[in-house]
N, C-alpha and C. Protein backbone atom coordinates (compact mmCIF):
# COMPACT_ATOMS: atom_id res chain seq x y z
N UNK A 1 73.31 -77.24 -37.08
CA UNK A 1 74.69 -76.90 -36.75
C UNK A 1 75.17 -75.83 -37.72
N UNK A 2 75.69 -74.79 -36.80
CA UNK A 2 76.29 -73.67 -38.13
C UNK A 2 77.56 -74.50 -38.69
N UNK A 3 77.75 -73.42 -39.99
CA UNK A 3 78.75 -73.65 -40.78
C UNK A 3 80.21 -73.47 -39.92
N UNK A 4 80.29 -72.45 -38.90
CA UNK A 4 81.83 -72.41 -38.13
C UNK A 4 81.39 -73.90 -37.27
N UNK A 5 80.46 -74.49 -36.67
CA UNK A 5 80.68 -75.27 -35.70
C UNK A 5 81.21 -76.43 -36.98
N UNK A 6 80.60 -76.75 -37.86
CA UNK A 6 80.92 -78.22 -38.73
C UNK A 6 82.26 -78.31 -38.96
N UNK A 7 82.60 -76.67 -39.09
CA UNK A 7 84.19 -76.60 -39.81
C UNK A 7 84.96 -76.99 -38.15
N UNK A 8 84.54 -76.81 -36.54
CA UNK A 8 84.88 -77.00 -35.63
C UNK A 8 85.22 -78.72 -35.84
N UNK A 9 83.80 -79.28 -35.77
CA UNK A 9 83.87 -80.26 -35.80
C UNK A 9 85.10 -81.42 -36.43
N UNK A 10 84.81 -81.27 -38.02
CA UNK A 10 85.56 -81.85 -38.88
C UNK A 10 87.08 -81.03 -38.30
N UNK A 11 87.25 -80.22 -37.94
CA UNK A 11 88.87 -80.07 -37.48
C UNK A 11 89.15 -81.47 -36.45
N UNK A 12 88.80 -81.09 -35.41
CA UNK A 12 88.53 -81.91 -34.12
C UNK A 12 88.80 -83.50 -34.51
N UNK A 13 88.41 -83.74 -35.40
CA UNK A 13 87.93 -85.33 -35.92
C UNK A 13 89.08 -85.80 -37.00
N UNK A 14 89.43 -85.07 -37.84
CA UNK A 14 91.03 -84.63 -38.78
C UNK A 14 92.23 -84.60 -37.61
N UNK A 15 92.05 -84.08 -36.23
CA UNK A 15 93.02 -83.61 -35.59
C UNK A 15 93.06 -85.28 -34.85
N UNK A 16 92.02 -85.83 -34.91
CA UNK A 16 91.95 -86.95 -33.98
C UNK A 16 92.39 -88.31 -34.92
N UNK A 17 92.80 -87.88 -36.12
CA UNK A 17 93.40 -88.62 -37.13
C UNK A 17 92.24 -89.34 -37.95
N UNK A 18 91.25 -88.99 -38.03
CA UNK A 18 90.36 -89.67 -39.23
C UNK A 18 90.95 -88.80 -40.73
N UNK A 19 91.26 -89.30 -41.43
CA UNK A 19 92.01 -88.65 -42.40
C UNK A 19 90.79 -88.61 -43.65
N UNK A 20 89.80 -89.36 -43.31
CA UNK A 20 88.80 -89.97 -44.30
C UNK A 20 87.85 -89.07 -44.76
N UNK A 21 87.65 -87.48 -43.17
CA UNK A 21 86.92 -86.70 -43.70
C UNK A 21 88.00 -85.45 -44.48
N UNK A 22 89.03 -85.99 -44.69
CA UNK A 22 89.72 -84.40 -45.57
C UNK A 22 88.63 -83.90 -46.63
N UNK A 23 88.33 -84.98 -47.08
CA UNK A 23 87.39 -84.15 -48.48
C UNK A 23 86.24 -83.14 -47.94
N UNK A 24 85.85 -83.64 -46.75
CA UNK A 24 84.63 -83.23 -46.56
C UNK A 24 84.98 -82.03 -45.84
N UNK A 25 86.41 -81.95 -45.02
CA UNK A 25 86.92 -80.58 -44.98
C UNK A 25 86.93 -79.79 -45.70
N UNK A 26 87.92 -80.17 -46.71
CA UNK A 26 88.14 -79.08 -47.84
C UNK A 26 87.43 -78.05 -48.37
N UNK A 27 85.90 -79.41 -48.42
CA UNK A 27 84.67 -78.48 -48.93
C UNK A 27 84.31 -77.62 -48.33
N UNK A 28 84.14 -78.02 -46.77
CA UNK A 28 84.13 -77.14 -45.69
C UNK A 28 84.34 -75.70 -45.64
N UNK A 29 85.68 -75.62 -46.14
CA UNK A 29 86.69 -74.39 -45.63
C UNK A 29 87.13 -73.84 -47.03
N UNK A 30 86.87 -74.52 -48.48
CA UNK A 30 86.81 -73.71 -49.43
C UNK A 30 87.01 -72.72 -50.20
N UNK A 31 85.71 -72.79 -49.65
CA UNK A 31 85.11 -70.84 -49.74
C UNK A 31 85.54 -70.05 -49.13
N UNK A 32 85.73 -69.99 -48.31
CA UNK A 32 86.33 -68.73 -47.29
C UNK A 32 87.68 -69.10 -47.36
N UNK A 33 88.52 -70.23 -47.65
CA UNK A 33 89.69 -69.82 -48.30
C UNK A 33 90.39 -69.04 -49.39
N UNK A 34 89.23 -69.45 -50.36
CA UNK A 34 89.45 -68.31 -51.15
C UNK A 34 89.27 -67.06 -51.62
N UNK A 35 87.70 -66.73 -50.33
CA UNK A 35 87.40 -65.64 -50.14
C UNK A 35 88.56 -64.87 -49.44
N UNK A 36 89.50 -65.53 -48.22
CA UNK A 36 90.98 -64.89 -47.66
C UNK A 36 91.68 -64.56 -49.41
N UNK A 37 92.16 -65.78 -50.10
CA UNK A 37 92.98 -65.62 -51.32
C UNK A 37 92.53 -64.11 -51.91
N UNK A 38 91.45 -64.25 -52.44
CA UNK A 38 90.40 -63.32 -52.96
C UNK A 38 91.30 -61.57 -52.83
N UNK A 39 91.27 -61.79 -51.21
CA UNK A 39 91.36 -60.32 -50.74
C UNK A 39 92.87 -60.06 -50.27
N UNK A 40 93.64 -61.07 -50.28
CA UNK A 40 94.88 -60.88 -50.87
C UNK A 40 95.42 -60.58 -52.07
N UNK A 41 94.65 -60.80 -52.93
CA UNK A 41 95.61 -60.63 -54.45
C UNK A 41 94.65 -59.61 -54.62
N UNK A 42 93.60 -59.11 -54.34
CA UNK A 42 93.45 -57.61 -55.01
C UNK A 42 94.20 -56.88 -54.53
N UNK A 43 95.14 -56.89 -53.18
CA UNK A 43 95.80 -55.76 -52.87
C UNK A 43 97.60 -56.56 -53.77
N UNK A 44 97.72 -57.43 -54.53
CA UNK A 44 98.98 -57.19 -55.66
C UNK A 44 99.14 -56.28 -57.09
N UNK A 45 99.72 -56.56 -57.12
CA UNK A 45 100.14 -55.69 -58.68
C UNK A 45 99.34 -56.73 -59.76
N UNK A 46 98.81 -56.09 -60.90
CA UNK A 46 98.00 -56.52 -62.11
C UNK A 46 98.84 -57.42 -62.33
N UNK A 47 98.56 -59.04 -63.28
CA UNK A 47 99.65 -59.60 -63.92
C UNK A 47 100.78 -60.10 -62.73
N UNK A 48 99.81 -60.41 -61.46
CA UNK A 48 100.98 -61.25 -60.56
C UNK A 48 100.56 -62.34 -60.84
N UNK A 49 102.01 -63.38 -60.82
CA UNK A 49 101.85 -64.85 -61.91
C UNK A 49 100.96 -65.58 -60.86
N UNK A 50 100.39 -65.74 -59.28
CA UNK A 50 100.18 -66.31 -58.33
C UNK A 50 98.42 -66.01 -58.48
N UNK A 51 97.70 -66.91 -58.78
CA UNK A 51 96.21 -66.98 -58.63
C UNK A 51 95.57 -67.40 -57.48
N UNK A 52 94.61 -66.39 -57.24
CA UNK A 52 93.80 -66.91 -55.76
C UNK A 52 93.81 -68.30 -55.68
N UNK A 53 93.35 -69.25 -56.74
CA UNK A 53 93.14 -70.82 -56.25
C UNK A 53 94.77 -71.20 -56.14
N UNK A 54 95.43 -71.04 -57.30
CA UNK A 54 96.55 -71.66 -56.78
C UNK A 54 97.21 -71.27 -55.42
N UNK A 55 97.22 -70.07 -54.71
CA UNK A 55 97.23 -69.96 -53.32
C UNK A 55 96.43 -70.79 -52.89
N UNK A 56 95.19 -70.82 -52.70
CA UNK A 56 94.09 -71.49 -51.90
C UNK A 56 94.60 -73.20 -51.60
N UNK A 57 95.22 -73.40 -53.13
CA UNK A 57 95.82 -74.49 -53.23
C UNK A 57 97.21 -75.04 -52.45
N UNK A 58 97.75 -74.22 -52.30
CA UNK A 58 98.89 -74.11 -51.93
C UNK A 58 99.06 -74.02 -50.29
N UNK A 59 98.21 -73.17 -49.81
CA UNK A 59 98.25 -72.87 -48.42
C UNK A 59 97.21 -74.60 -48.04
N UNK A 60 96.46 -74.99 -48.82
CA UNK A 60 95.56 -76.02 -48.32
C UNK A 60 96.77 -77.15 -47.92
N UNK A 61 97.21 -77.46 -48.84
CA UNK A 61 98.24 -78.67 -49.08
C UNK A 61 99.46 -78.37 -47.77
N UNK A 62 99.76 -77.25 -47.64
CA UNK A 62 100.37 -77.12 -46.46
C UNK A 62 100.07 -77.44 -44.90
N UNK A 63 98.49 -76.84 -44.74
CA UNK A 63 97.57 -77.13 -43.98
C UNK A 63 97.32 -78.71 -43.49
N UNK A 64 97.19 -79.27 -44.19
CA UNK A 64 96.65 -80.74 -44.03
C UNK A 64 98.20 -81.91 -43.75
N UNK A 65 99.27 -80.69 -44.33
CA UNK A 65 100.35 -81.46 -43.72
C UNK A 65 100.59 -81.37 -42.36
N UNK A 66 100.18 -80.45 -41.81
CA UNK A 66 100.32 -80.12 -40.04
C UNK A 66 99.91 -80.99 -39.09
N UNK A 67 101.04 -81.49 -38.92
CA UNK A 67 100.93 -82.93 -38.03
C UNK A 67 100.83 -82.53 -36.41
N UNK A 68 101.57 -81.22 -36.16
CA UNK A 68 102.02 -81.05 -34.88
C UNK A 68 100.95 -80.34 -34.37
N UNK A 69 99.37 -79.37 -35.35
CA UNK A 69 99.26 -78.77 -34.94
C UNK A 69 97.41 -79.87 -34.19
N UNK A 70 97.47 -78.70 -33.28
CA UNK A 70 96.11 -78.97 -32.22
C UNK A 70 95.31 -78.28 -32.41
N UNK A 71 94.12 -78.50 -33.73
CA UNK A 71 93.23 -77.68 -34.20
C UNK A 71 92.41 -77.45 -32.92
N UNK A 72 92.22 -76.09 -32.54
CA UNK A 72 90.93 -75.99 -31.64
C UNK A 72 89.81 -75.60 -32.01
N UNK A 73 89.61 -74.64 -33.31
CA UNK A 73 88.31 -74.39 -33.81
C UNK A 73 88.61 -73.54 -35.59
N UNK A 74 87.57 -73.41 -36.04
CA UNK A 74 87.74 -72.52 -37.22
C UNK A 74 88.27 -71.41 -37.06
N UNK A 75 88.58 -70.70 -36.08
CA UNK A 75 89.03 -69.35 -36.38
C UNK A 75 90.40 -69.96 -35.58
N UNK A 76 90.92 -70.79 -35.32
CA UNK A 76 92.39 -71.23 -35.18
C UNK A 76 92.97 -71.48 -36.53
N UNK A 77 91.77 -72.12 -37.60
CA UNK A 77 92.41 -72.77 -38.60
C UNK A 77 92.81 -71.44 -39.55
N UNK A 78 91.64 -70.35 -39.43
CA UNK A 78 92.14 -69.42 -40.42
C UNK A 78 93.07 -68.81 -40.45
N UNK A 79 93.34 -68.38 -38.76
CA UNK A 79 94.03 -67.94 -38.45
C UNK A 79 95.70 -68.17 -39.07
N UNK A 80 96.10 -69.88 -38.74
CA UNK A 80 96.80 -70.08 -39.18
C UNK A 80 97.05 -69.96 -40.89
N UNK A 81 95.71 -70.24 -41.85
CA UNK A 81 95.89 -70.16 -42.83
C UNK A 81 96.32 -69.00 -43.45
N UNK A 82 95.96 -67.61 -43.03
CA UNK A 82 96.46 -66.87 -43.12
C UNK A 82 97.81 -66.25 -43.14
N UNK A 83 98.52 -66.60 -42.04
CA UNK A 83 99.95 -66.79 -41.78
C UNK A 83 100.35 -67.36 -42.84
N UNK A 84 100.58 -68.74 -42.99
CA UNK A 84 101.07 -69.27 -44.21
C UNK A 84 100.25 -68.25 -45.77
N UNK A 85 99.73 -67.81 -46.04
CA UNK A 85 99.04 -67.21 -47.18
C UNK A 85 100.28 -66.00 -47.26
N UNK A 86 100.17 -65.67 -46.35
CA UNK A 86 101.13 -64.16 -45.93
C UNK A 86 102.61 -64.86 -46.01
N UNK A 87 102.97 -65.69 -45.25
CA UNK A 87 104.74 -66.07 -45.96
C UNK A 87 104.62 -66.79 -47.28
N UNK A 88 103.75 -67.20 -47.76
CA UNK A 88 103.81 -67.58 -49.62
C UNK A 88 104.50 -66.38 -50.54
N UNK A 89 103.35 -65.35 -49.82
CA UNK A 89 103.35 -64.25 -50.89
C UNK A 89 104.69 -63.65 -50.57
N UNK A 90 104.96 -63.76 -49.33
CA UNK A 90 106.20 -63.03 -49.37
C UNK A 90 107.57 -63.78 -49.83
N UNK A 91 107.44 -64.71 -49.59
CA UNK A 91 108.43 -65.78 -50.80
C UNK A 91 108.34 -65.72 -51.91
N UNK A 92 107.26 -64.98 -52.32
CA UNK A 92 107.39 -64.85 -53.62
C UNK A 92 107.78 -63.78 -54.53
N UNK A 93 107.13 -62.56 -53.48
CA UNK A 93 108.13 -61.37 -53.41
C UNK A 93 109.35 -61.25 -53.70
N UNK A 94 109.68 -62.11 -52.25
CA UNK A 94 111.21 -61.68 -52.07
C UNK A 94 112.00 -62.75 -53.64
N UNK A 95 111.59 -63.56 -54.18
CA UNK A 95 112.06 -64.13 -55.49
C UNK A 95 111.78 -63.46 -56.61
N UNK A 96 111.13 -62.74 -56.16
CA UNK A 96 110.68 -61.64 -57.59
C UNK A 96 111.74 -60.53 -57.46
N UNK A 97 112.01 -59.99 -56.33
CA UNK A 97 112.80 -59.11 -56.23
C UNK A 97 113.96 -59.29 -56.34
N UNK A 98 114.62 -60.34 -56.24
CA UNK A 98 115.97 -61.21 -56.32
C UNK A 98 116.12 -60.88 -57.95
N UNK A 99 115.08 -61.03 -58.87
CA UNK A 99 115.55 -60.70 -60.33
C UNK A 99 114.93 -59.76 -60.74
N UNK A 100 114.20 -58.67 -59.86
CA UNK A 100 113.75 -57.17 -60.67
C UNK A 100 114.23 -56.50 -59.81
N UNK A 101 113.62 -55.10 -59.95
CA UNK A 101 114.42 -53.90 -59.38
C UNK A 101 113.48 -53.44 -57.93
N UNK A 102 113.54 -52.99 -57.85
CA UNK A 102 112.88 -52.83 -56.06
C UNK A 102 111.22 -51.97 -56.62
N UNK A 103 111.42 -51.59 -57.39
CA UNK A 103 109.60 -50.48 -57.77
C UNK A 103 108.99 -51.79 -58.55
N UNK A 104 109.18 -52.75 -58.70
CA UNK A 104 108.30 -53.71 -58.98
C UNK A 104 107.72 -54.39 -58.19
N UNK A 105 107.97 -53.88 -56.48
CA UNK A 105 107.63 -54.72 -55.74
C UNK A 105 105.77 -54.42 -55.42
N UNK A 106 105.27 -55.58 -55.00
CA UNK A 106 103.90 -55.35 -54.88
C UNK A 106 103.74 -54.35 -53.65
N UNK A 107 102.87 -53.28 -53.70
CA UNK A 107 102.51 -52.05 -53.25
C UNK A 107 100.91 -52.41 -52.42
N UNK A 108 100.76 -52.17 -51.00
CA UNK A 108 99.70 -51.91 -50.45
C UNK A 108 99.18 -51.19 -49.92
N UNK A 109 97.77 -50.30 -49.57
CA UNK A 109 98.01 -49.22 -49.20
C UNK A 109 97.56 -48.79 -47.82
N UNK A 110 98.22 -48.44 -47.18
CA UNK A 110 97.77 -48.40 -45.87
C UNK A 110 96.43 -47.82 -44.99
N UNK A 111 95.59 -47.75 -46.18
CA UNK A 111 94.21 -47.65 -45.81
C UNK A 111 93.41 -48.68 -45.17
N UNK A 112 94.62 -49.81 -46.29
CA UNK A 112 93.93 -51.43 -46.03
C UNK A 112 94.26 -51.50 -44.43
N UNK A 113 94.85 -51.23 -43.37
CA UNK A 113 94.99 -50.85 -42.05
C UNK A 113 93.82 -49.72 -41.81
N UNK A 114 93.05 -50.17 -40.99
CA UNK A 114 91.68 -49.22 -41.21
C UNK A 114 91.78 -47.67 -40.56
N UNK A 115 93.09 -47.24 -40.93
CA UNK A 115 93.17 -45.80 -39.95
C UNK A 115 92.40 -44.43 -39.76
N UNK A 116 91.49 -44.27 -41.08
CA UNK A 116 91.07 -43.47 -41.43
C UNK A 116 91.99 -41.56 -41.91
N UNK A 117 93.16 -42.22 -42.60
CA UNK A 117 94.05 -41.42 -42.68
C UNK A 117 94.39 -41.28 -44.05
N UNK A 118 94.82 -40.40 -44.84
CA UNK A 118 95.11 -40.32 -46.33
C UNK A 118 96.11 -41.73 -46.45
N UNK A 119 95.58 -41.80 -47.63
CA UNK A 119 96.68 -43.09 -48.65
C UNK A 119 98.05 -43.30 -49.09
N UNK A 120 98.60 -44.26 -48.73
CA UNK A 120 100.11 -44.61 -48.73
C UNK A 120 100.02 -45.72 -49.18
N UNK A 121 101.45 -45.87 -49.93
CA UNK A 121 101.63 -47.38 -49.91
C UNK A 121 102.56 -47.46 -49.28
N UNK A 122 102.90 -49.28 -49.37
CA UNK A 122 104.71 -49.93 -48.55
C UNK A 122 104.44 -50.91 -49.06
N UNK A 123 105.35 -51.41 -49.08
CA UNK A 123 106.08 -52.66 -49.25
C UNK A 123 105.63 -53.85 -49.25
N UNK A 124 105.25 -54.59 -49.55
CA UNK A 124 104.94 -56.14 -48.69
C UNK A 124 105.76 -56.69 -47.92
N UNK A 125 106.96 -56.43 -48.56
CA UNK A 125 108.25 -56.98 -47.23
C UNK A 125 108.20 -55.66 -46.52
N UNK A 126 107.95 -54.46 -46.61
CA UNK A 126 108.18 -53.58 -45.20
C UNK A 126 107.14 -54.42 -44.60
N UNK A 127 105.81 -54.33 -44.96
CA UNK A 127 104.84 -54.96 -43.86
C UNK A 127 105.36 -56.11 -42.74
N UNK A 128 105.67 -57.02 -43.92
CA UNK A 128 105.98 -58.25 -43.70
C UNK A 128 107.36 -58.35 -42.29
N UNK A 129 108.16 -57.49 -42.37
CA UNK A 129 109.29 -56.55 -41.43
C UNK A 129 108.97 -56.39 -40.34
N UNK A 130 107.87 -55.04 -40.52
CA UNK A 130 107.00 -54.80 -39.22
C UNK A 130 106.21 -55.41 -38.69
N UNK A 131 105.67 -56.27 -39.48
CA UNK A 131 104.97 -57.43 -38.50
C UNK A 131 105.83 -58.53 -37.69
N UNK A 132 107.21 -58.73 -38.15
CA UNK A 132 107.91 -59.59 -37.78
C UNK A 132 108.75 -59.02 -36.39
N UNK A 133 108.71 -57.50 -36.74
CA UNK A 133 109.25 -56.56 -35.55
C UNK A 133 108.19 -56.40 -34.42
N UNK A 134 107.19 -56.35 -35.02
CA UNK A 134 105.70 -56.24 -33.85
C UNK A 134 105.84 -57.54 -32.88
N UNK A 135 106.24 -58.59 -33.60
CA UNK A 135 106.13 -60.23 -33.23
C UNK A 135 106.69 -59.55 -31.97
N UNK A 136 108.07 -59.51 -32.40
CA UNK A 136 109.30 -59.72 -31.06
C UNK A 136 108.77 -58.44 -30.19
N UNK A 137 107.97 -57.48 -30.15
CA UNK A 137 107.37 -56.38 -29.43
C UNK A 137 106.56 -57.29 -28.44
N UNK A 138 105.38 -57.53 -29.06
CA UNK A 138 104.20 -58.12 -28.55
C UNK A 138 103.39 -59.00 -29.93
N UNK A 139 103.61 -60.56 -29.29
CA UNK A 139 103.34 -61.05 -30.36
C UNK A 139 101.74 -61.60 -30.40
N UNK A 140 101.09 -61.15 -29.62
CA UNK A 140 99.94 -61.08 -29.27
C UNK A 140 98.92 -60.30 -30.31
N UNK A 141 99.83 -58.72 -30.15
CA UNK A 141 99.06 -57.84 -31.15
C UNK A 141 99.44 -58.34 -32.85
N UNK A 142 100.43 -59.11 -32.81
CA UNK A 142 100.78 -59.50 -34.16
C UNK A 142 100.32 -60.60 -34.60
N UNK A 143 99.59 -61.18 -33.71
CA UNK A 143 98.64 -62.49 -34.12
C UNK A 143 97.29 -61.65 -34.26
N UNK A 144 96.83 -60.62 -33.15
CA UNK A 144 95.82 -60.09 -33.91
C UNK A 144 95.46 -59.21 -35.27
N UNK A 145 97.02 -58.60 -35.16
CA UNK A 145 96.80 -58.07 -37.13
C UNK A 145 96.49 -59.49 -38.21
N UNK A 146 96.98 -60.02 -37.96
CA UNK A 146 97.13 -61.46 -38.56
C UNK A 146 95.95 -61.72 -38.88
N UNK A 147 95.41 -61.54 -37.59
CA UNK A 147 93.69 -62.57 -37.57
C UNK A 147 92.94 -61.59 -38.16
N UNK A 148 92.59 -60.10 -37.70
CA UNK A 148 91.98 -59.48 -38.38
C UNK A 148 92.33 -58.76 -39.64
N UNK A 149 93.10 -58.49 -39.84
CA UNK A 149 93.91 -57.58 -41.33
C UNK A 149 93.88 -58.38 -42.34
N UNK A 150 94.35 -59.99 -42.04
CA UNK A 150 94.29 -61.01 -43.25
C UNK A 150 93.88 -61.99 -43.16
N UNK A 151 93.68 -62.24 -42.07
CA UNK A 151 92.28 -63.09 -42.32
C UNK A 151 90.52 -62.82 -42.36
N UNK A 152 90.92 -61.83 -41.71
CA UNK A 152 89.16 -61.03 -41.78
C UNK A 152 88.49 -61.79 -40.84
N UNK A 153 89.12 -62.14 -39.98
CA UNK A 153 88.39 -62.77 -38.33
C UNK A 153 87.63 -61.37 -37.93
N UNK A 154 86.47 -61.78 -37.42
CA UNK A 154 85.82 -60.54 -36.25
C UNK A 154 86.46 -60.66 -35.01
N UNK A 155 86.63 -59.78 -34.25
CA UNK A 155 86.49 -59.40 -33.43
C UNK A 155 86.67 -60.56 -32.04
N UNK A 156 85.46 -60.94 -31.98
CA UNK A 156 84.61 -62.23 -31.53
C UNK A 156 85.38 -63.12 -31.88
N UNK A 157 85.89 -63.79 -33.14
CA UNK A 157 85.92 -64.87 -33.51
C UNK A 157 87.99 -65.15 -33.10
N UNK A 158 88.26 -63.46 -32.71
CA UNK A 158 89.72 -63.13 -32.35
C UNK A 158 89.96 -63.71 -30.58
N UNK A 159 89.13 -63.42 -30.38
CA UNK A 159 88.95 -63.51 -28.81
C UNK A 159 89.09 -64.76 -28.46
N UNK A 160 87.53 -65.41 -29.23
CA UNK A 160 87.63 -67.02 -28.93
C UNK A 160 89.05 -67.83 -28.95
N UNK A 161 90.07 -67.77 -30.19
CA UNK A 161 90.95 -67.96 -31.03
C UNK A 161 91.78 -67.95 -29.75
N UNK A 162 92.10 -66.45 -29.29
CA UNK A 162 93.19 -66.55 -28.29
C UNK A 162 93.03 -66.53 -26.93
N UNK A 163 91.56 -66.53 -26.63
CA UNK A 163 91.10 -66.97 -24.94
C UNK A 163 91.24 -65.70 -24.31
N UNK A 164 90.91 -64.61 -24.92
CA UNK A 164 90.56 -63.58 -24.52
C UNK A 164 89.34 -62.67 -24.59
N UNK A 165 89.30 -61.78 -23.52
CA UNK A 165 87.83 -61.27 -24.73
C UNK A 165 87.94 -59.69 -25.34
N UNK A 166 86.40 -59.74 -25.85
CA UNK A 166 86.90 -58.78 -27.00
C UNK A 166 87.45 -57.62 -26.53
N UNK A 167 86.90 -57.08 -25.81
CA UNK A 167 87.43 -55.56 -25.20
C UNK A 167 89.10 -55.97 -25.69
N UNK A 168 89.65 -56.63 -25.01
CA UNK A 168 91.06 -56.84 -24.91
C UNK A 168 91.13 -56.91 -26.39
N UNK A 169 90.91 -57.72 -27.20
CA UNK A 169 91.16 -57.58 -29.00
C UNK A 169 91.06 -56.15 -29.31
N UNK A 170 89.79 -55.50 -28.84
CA UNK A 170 89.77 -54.05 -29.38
C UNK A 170 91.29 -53.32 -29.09
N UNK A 171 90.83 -53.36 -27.99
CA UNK A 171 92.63 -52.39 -27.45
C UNK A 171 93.34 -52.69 -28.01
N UNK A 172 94.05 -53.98 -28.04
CA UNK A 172 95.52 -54.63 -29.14
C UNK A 172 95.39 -53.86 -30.60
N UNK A 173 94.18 -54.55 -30.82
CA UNK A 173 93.99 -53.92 -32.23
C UNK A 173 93.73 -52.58 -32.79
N UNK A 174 93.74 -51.62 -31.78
CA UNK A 174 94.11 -50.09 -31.83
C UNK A 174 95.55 -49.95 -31.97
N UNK A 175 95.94 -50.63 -30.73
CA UNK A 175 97.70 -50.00 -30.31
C UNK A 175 98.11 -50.33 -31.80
N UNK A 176 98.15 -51.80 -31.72
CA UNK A 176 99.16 -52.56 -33.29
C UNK A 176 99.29 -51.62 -34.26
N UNK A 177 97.61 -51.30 -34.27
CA UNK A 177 97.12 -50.57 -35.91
C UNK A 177 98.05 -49.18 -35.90
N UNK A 178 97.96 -48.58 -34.52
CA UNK A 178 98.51 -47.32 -34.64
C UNK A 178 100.15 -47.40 -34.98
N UNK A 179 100.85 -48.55 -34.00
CA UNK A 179 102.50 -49.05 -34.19
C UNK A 179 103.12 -49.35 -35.78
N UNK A 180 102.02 -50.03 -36.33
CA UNK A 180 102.08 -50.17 -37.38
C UNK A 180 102.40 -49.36 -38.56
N UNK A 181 100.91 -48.21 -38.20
CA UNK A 181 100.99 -47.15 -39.10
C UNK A 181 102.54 -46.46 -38.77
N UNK A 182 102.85 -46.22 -38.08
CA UNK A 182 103.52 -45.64 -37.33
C UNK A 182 104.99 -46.10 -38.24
N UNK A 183 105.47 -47.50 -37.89
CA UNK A 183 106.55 -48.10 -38.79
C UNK A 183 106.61 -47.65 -39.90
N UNK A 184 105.18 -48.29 -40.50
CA UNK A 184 105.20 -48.42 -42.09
C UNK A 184 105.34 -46.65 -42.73
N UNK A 185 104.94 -45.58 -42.08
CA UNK A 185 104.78 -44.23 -42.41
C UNK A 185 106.32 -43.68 -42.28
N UNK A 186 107.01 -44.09 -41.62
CA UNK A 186 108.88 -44.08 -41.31
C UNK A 186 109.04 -44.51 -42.72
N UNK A 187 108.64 -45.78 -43.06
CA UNK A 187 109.54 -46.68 -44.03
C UNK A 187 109.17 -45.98 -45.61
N UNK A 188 107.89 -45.73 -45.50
CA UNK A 188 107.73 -45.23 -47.04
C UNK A 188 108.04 -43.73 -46.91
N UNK A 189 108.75 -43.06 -46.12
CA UNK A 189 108.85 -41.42 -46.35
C UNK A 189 110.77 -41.51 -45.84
N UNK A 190 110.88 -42.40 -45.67
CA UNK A 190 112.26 -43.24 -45.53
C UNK A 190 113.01 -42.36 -44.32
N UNK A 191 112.14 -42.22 -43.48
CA UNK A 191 112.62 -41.66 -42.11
C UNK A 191 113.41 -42.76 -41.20
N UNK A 192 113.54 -43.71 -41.60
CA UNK A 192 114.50 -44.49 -40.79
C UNK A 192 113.69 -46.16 -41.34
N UNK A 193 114.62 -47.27 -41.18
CA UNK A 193 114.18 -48.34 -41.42
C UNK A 193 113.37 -49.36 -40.21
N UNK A 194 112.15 -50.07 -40.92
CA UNK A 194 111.29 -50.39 -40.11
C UNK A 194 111.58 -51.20 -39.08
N UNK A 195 113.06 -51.99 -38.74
CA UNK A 195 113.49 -52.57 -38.08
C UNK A 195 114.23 -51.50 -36.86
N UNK A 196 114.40 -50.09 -36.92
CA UNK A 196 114.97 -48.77 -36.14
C UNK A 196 113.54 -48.81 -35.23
N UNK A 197 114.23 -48.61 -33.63
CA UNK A 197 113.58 -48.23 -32.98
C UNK A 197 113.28 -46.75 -32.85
């Protein structure tokens, strides 16, 4: 059995209320939790007080509280883990910014959007904006930035996730990428705010 089917499994069996294999989850999903953590905090500022495990930690404990949700497979779970990883940080942001000045805010650069276009940064809350503006657009393509941008889902593993197939992920995940760039390139050259149509 591969490693995504066990992590299938043990969801399935957690979701069906055996609470007995959490441990054997945890172990499960781990690694590649904190391989997600990992590749979130290299894109923060040096000296951010928030450590990959204590995220890893943090988003886990949240995770296992989800009573309502209907695990369907590993790339549902990342999916979601991701999401929550992404409103941590931005709670934490936005509390950082509440007592510093706005150029302290953590900076990403929009390369990390695979455009193949010179380097920018924005915001974490612009991102965080435009993804929330993408939502109410098409929240489809904003579950696929989600899945692929921060969680590092393939392709494949996007499709399964939302019962589509890939061709269709590819396309979304062009348009978004381009909408995106598109916002975020307004917001850091301050041509209008990322919430302006």
């Amino acid at each position: 059995m591969s490693s995504a089917d066990q992590v299938t499994e043990l969801l399935l069996a957690w979701g069906n209320g055996d609470r007995v294999i959490e441990e054997r989850l945890f172990d499960a999903v781990y690694k590649e939790l904190h391989r997600l953590a990992r590749r979130y905090m290299l894109r923060e500022r040096t000296g951010h007080s928030l450590q990959a495990t204590a995220l890893v930690h943090e988003v886990y404990l949240r995770l296992i509280d989800q009573t309502r949700v209907n695990w369907e497979n590993r790339s549902h779970f990342f999916a979601i883990a991701a999401r929550l990883m992404r409103r941590i940080l931005v709670d934490h942001a936005r509390a950082k910014k509440a007592g510093k000045r706005p150029q302290a805010d953590r900076q990403i650069s929009l390369t990390d959007l695979p455009l193949g276009v010179e380097v920018q940064t924005v915001e974490l809350l612009a991102l965080d904006e435009a993804l929330e503006q993408l939502e109410t657009i098409d929240s489809r393509q904003a579950r696929i930035v989600e899945m692929r941008f921060i969680a590092g889902l393939s392709e494949e593993e996007i499709a399964c996730a939302l019962g589509i197939n890939v061709r269709t992920v590819k396309r979304e995940w062009r348009i978004a990428r381009a909408w995106l760039y598109g916002r975020l390139r307004k917001e850091s050259h301050g041509i209008g705010a990322v919430g302006a149509s």
